[in-house]
C-alpha atoms as a PDB file:
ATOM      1  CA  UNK A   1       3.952 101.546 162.064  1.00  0.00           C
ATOM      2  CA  UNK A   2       6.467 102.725 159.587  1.00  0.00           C
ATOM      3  CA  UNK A   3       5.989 101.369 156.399  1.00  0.00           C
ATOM      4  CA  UNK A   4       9.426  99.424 154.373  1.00  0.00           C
ATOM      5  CA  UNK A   5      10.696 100.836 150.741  1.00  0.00           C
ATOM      6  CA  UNK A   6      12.136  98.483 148.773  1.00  0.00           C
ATOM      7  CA  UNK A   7      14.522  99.389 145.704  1.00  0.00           C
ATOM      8  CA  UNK A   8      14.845  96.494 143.028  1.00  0.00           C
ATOM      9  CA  UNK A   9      17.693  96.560 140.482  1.00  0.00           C
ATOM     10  CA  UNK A  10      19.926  94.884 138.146  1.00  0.00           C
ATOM     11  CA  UNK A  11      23.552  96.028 137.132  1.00  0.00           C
ATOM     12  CA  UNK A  12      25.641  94.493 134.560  1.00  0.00           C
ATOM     13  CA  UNK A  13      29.634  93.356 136.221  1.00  0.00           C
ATOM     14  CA  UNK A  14      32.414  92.538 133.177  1.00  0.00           C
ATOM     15  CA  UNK A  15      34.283  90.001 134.527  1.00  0.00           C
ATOM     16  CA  UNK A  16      37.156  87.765 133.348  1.00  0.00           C
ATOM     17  CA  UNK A  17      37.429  83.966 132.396  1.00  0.00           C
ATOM     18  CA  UNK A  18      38.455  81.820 135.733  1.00  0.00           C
ATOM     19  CA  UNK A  19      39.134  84.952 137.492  1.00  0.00           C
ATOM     20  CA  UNK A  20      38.222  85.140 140.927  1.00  0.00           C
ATOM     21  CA  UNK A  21      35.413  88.288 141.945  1.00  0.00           C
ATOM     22  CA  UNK A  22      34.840  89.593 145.675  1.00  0.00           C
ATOM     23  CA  UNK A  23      31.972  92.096 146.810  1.00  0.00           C
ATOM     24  CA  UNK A  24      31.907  94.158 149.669  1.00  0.00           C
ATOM     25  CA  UNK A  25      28.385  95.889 151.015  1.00  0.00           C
ATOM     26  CA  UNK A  26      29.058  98.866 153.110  1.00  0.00           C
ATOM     27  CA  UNK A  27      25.801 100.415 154.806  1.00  0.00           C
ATOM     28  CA  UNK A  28      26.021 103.867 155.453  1.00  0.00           C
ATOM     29  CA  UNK A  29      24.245 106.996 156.949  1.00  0.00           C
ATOM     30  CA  UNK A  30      25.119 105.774 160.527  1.00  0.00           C
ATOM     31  CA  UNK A  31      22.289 102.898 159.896  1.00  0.00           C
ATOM     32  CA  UNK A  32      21.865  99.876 160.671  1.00  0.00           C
ATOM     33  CA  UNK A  33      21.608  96.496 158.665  1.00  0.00           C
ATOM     34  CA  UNK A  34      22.943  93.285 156.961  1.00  0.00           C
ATOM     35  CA  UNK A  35      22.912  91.707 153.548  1.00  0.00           C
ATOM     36  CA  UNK A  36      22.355  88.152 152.501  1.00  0.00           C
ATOM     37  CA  UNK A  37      24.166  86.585 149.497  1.00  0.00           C
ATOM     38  CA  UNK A  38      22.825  83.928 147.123  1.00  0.00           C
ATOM     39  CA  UNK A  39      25.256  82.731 144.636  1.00  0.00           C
ATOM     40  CA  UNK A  40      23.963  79.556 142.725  1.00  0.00           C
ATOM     41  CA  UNK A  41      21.501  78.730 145.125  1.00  0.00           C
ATOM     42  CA  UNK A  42      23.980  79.146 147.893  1.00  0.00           C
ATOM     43  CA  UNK A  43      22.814  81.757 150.888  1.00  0.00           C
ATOM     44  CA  UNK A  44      25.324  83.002 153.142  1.00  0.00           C
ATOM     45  CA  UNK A  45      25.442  86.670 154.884  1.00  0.00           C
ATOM     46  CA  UNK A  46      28.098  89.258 153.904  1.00  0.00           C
ATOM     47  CA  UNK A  47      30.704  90.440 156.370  1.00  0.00           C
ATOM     48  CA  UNK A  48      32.603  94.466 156.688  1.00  0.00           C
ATOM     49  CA  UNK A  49      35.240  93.221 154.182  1.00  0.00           C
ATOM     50  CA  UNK A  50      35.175  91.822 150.608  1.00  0.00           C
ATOM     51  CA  UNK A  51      33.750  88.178 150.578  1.00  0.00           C
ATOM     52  CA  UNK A  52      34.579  85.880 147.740  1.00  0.00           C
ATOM     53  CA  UNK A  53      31.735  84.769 144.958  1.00  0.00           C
ATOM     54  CA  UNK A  54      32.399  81.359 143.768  1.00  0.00           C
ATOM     55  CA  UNK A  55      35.299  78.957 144.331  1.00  0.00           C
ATOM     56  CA  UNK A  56      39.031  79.954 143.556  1.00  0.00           C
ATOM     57  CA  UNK A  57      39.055  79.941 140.013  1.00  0.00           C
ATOM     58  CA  UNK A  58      35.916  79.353 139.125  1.00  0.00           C
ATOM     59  CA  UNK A  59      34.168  81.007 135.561  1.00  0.00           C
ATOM     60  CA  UNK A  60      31.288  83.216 137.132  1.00  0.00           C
ATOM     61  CA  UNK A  61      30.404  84.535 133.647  1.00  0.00           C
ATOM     62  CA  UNK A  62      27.229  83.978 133.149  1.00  0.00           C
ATOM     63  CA  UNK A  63      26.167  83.363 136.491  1.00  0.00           C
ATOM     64  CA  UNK A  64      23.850  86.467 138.488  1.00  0.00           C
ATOM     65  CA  UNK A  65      24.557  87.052 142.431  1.00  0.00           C
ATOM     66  CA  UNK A  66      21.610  87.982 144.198  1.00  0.00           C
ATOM     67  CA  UNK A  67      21.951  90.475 146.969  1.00  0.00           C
ATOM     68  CA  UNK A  68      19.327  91.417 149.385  1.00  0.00           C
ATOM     69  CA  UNK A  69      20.180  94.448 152.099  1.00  0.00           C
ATOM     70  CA  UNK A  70      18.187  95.451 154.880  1.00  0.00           C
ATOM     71  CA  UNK A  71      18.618  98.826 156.484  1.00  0.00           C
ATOM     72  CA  UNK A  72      17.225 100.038 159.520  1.00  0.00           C
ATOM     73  CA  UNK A  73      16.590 104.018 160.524  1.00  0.00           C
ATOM     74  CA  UNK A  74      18.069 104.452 163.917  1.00  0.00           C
ATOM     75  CA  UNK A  75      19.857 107.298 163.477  1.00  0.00           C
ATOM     76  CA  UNK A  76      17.227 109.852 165.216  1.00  0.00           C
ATOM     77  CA  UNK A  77      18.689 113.105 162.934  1.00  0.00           C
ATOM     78  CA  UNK A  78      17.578 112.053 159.886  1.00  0.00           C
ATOM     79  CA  UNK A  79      16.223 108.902 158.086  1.00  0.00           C
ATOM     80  CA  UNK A  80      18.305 108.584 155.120  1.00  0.00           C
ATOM     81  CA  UNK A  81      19.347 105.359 154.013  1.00  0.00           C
ATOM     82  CA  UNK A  82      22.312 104.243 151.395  1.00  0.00           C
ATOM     83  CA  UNK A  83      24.287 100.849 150.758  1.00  0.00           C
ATOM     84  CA  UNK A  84      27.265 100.957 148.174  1.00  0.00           C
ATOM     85  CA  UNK A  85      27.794  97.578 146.449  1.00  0.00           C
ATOM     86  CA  UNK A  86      31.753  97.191 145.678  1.00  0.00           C
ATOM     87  CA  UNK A  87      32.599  94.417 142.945  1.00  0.00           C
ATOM     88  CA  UNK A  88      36.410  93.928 142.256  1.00  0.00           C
ATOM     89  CA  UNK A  89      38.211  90.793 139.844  1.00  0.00           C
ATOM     90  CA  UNK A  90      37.009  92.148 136.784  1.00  0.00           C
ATOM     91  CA  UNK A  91      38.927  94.455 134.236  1.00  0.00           C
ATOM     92  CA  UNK A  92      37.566  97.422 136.985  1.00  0.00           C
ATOM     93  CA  UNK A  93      36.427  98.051 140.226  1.00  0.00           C
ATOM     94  CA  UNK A  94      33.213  98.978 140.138  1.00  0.00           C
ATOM     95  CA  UNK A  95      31.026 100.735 142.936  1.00  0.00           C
ATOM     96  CA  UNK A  96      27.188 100.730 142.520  1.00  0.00           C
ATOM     97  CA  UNK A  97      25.728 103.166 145.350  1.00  0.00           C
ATOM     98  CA  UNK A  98      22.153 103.372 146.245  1.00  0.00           C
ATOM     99  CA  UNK A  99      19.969 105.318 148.510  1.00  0.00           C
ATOM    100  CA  UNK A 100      16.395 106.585 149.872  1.00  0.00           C
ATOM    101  CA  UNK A 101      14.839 107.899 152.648  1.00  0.00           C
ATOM    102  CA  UNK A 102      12.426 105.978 154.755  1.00  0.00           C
ATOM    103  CA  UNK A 103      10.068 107.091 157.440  1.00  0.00           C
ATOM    104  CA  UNK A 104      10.851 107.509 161.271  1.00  0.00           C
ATOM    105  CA  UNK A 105      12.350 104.061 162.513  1.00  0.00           C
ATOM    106  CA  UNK A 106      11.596 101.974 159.008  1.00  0.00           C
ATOM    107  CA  UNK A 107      13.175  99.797 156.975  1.00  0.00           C
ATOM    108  CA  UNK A 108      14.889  99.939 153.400  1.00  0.00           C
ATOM    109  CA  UNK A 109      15.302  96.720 151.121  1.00  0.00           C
ATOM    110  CA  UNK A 110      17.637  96.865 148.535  1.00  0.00           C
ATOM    111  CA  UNK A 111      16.850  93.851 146.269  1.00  0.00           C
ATOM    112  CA  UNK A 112      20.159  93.947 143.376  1.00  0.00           C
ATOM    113  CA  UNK A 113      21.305  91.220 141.154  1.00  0.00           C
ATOM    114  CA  UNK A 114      24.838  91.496 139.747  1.00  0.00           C
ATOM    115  CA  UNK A 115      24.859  89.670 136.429  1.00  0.00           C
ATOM    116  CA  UNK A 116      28.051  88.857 135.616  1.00  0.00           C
ATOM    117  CA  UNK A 117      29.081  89.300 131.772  1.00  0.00           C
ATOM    118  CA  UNK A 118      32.200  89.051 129.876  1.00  0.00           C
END
């Protein structure tokens, strides 16, 4: 049975007062997966495009978004995995890639918290 990897991290996102922020996941490597979202105790799963954290002019400062991604090898040439976290409403855009190999048909977890700072 092939055996799951999990990454765990925490980034740091600047963000501005009552300023809307959006994330979009995007799996790559020809994998497959999906990510849940939990925003304030709120779960919801993330679509292909950017989703919105919090309601329209809400202050997220402060606040942490807790993203959990789950990637599965089916690509049969190779059994590298990567998910790049995109984060835009703050002074920057800000891409946070990740990645790691896994064995033959396994899974990868990618357990990141966004904390949200001013």
């Amino acid at each position: 049975m092939p055996a799951d990897i999990t990454i765990t991290d925490t980034r740091l996102y600047t963000v501005r007062p009552n300023t809307p922020v959006e994330i979009k996941v995007a799996i790559g490597d020809r994998q497959a997966g999906g990510t849940s979202l939990m925003y304030k105790g709120v779960e919801r799963t993330a679509g292909t495009g950017f989703e919105p954290i919090g309601a329209p002019g809400e202050d997220v400062r402060f606040n942490v978004l807790h993203c959990v991604t789950t990637v599965r090898d089916i690509d049969p040439d190779h059994n590298h995995t990567s998910v790049k976290y995109t984060l835009r409403g703050g002074p920057v855009e800000q891409e946070y890639p990740f990645q790691m190999e896994v064995s033959a048909d396994g899974h990868a977890r990618y357990v990141i918290d966004f904390v949200f700072v001013q």
